[in-house]
PDB file of N, CA and C in Angstrom:
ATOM      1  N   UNK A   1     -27.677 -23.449-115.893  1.00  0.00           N
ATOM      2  CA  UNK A   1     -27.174 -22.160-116.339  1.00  0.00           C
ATOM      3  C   UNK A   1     -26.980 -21.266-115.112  1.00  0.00           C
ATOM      4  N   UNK A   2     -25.760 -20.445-115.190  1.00  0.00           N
ATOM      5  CA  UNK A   2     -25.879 -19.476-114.020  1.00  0.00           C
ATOM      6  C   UNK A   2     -26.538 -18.783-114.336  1.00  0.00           C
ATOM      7  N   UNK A   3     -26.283 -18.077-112.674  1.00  0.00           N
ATOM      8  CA  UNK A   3     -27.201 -16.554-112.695  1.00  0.00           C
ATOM      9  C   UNK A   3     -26.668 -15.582-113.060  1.00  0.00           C
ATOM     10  N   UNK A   4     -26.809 -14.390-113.914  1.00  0.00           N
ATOM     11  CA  UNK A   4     -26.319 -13.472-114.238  1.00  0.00           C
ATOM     12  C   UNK A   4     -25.932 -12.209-112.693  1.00  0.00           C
ATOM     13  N   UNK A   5     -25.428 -11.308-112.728  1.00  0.00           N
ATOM     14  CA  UNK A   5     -25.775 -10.104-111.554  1.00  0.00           C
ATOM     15  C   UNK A   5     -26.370  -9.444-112.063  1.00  0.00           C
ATOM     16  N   UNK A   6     -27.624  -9.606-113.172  1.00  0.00           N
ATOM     17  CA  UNK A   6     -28.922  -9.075-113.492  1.00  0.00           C
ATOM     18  C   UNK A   6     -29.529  -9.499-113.035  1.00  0.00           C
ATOM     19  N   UNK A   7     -29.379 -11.078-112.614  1.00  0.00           N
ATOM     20  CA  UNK A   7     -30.199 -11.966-111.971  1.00  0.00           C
ATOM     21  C   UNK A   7     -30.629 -11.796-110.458  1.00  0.00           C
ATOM     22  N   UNK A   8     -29.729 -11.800-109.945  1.00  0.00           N
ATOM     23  CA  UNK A   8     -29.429 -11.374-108.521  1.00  0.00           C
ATOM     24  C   UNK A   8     -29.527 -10.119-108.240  1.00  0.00           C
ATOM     25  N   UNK A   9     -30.261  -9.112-108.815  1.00  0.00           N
ATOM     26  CA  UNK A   9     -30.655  -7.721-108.493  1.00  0.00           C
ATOM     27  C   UNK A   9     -29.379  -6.917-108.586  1.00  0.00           C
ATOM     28  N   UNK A  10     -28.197  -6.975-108.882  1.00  0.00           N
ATOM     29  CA  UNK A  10     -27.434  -6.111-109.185  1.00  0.00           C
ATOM     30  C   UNK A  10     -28.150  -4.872-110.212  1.00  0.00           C
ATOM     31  N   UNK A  11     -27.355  -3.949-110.097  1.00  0.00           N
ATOM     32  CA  UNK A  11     -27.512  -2.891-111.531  1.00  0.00           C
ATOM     33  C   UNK A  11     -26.665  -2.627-112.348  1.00  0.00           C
ATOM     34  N   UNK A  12     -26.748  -2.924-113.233  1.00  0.00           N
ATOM     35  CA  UNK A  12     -25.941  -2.357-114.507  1.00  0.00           C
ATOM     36  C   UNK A  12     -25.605  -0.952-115.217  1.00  0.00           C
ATOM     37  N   UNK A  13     -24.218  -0.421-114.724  1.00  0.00           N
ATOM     38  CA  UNK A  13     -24.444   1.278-115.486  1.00  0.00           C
ATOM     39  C   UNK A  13     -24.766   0.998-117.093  1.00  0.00           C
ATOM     40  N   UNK A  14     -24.942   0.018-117.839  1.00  0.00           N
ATOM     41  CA  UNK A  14     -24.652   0.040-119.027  1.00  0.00           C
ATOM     42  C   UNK A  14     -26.058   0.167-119.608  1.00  0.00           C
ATOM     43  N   UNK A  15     -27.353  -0.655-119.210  1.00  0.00           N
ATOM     44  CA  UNK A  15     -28.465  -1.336-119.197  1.00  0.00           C
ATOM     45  C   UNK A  15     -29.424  -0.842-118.450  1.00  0.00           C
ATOM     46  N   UNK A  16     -30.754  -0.440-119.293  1.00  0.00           N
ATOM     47  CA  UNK A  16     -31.893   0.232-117.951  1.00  0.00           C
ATOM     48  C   UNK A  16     -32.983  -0.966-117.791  1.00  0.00           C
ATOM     49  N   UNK A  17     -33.444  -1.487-116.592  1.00  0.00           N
ATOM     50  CA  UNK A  17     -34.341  -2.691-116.739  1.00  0.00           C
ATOM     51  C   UNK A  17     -35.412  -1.464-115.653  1.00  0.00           C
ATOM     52  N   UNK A  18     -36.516  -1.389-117.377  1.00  0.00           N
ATOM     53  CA  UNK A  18     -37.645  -0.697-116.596  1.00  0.00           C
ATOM     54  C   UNK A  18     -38.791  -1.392-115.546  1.00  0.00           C
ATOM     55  N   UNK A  19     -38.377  -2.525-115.760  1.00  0.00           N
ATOM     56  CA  UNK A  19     -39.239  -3.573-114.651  1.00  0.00           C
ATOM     57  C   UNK A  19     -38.824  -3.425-113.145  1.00  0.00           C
ATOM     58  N   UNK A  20     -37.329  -2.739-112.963  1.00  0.00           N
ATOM     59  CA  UNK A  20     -36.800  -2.922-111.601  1.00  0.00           C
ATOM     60  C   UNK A  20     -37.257  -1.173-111.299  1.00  0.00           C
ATOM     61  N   UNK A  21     -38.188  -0.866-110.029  1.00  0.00           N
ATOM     62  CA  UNK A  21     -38.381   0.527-109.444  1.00  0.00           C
ATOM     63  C   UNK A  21     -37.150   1.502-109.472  1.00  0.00           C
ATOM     64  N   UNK A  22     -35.852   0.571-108.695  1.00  0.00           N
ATOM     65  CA  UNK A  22     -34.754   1.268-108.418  1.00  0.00           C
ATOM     66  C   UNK A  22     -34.050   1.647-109.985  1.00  0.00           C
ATOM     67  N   UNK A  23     -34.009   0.686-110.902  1.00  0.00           N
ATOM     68  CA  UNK A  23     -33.505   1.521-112.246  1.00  0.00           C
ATOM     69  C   UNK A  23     -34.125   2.609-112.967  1.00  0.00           C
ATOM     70  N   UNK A  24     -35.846   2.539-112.460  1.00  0.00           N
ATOM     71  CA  UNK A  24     -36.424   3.668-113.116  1.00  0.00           C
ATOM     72  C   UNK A  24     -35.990   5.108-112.495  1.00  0.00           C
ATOM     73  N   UNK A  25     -36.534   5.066-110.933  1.00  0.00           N
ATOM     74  CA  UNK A  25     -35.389   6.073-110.381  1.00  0.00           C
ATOM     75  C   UNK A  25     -34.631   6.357-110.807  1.00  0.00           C
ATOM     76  N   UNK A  26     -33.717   5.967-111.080  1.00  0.00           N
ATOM     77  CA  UNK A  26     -31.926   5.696-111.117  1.00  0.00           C
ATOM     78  C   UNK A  26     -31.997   6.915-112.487  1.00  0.00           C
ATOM     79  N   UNK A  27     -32.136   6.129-113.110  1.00  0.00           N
ATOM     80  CA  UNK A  27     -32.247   6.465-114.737  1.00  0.00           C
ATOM     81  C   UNK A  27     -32.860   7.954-115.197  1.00  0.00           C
ATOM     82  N   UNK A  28     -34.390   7.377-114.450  1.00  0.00           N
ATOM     83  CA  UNK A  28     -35.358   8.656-114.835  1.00  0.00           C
ATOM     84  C   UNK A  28     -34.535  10.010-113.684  1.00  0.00           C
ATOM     85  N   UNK A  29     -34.057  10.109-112.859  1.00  0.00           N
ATOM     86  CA  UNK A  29     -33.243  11.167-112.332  1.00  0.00           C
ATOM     87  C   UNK A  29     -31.938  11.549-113.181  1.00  0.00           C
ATOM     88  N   UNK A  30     -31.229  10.539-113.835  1.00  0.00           N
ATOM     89  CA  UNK A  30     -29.918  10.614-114.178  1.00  0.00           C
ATOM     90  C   UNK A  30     -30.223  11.469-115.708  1.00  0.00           C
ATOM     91  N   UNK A  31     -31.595  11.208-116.426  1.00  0.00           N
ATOM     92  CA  UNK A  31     -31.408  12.069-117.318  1.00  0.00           C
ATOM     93  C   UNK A  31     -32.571  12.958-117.216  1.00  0.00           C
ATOM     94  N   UNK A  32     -33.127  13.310-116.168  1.00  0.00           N
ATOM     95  CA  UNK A  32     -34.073  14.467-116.319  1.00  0.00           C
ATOM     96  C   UNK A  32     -35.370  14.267-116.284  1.00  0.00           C
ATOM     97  N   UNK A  33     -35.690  13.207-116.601  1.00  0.00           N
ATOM     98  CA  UNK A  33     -37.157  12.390-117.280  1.00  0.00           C
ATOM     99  C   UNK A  33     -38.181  11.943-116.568  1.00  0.00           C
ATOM    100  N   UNK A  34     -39.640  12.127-117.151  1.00  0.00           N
ATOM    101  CA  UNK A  34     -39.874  10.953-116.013  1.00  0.00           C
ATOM    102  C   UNK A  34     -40.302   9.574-115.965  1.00  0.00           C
ATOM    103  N   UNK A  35     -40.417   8.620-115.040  1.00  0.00           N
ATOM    104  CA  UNK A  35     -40.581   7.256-115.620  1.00  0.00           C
ATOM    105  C   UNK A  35     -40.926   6.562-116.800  1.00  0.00           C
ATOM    106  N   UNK A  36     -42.036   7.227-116.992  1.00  0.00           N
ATOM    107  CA  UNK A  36     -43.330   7.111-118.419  1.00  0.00           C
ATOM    108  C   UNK A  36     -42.293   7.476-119.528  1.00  0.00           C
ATOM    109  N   UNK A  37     -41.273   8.654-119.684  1.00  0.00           N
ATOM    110  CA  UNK A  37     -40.730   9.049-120.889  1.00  0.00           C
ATOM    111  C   UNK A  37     -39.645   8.155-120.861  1.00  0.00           C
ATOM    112  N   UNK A  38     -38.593   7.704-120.086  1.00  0.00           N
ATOM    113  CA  UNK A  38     -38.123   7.018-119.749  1.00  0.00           C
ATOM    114  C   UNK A  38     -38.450   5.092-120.500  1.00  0.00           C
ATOM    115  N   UNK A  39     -39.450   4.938-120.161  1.00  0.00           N
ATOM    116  CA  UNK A  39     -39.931   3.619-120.568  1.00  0.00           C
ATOM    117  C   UNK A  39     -40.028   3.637-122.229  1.00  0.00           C
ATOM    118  N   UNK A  40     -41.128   5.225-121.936  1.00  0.00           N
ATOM    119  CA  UNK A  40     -41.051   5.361-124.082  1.00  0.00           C
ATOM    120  C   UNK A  40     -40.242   5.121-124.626  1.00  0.00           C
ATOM    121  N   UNK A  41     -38.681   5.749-123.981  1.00  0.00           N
ATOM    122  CA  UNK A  41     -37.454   6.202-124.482  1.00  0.00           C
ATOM    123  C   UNK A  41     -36.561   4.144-125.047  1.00  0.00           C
ATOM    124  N   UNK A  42     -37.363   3.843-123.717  1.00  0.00           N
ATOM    125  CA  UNK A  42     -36.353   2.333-123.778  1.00  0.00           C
ATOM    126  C   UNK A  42     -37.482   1.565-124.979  1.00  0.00           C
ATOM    127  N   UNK A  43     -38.464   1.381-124.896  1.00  0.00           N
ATOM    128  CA  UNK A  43     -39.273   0.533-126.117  1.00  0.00           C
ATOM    129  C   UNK A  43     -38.788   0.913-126.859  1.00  0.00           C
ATOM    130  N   UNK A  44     -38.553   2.205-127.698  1.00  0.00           N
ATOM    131  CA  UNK A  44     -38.279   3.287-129.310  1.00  0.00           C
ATOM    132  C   UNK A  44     -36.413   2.337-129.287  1.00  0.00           C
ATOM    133  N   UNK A  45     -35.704   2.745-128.446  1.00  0.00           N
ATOM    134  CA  UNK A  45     -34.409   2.126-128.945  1.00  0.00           C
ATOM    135  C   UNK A  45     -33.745   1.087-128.078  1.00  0.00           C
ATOM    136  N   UNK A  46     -34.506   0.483-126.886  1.00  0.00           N
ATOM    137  CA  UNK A  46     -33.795  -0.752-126.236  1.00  0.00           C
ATOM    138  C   UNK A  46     -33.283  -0.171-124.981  1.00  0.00           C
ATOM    139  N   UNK A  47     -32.797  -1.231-124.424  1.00  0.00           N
ATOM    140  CA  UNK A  47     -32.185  -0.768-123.384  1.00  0.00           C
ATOM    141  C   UNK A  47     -30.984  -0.859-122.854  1.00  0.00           C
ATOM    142  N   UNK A  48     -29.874  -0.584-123.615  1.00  0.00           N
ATOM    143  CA  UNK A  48     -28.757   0.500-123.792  1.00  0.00           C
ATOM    144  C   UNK A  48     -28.805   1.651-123.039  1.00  0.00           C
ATOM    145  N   UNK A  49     -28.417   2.515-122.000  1.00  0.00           N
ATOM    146  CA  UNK A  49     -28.230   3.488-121.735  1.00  0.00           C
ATOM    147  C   UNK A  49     -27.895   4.559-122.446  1.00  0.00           C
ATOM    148  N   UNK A  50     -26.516   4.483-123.331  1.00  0.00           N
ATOM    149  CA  UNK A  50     -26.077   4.876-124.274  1.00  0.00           C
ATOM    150  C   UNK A  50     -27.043   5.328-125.237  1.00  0.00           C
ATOM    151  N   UNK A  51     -27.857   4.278-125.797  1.00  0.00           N
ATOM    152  CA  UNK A  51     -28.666   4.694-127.082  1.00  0.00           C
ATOM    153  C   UNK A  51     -29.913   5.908-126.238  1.00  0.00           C
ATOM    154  N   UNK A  52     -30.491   5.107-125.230  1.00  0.00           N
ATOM    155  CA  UNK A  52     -31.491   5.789-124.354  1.00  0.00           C
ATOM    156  C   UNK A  52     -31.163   7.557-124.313  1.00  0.00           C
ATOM    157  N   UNK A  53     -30.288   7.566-123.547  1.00  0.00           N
ATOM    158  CA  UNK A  53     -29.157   8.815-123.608  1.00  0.00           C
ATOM    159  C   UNK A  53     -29.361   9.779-125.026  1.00  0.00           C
ATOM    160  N   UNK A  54     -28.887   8.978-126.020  1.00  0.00           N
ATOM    161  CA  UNK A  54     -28.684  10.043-127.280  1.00  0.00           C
ATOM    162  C   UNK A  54     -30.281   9.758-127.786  1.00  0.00           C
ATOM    163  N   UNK A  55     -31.103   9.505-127.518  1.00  0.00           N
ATOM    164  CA  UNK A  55     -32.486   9.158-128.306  1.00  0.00           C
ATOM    165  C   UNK A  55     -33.286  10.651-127.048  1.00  0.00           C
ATOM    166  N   UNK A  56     -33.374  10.550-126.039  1.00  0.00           N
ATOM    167  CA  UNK A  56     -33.549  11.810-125.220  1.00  0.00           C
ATOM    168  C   UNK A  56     -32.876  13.056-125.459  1.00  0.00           C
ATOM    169  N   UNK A  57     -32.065  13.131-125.973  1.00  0.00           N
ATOM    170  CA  UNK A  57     -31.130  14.446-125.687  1.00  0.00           C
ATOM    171  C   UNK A  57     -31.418  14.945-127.398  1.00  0.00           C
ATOM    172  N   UNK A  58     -31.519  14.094-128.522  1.00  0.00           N
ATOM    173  CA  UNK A  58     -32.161  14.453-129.830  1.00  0.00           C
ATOM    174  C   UNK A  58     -33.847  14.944-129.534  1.00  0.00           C
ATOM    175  N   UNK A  59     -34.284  14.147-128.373  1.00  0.00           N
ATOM    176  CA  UNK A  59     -36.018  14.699-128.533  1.00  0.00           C
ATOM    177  C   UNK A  59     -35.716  16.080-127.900  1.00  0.00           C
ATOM    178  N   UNK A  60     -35.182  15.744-126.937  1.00  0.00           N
ATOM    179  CA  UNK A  60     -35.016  17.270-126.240  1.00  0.00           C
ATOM    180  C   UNK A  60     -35.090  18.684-127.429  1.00  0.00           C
ATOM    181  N   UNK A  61     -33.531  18.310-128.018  1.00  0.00           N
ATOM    182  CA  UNK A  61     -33.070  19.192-129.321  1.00  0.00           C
ATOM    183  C   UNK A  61     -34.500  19.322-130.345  1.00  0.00           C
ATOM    184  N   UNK A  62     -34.804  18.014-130.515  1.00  0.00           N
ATOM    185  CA  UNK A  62     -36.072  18.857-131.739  1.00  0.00           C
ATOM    186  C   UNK A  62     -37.087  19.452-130.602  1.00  0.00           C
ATOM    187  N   UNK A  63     -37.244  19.451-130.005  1.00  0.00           N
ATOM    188  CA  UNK A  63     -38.471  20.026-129.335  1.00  0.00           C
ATOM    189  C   UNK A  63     -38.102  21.612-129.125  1.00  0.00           C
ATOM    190  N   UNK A  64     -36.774  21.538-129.073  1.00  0.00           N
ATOM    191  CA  UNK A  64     -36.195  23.321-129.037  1.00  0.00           C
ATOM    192  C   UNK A  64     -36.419  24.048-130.119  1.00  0.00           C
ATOM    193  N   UNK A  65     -36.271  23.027-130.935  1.00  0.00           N
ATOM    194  CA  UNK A  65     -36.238  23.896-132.665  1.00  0.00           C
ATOM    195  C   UNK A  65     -37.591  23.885-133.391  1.00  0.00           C
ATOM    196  N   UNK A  66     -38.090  23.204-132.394  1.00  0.00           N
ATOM    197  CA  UNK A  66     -40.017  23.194-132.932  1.00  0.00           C
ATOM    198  C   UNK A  66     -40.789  24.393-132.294  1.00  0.00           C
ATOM    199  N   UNK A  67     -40.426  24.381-130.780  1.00  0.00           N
ATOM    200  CA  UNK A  67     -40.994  25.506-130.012  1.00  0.00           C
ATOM    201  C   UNK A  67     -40.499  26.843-129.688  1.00  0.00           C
TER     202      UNK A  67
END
């Protein structure tokens, strides 16, 4: 089987792999977050960027309308 360019340490804009340092960076800067919420964020809906993305930006929103 080949290797993917997941395989070979590439990064994916699409995909967050919380195992790689440089995607947590990456990620946890790109939306505000930090690693730890970040990781929460990817267990609760996968790791999709996309979903990651709108699953943060809804906690964000209820947390406005709570506090």
């Amino acid at each position: 089987m080949a290797a993917t360019s997941r395989d070979r340490g590439a990064h994916d804009d699409n995909y967050i792999d919380t195992r790689q340092d440089s995607d947590r960076r990456r990620w946890s800067e790109k939306f505000g977050v930090s690693p730890d919420q970040l990781k929460s964020a990817v267990d609760a809906v996968g790791s999709r960027a996309e979903d990651v993305e709108r699953f943060l930006k809804e906690r964000a929103q209820s947390a406005k309308k709570s506090g």
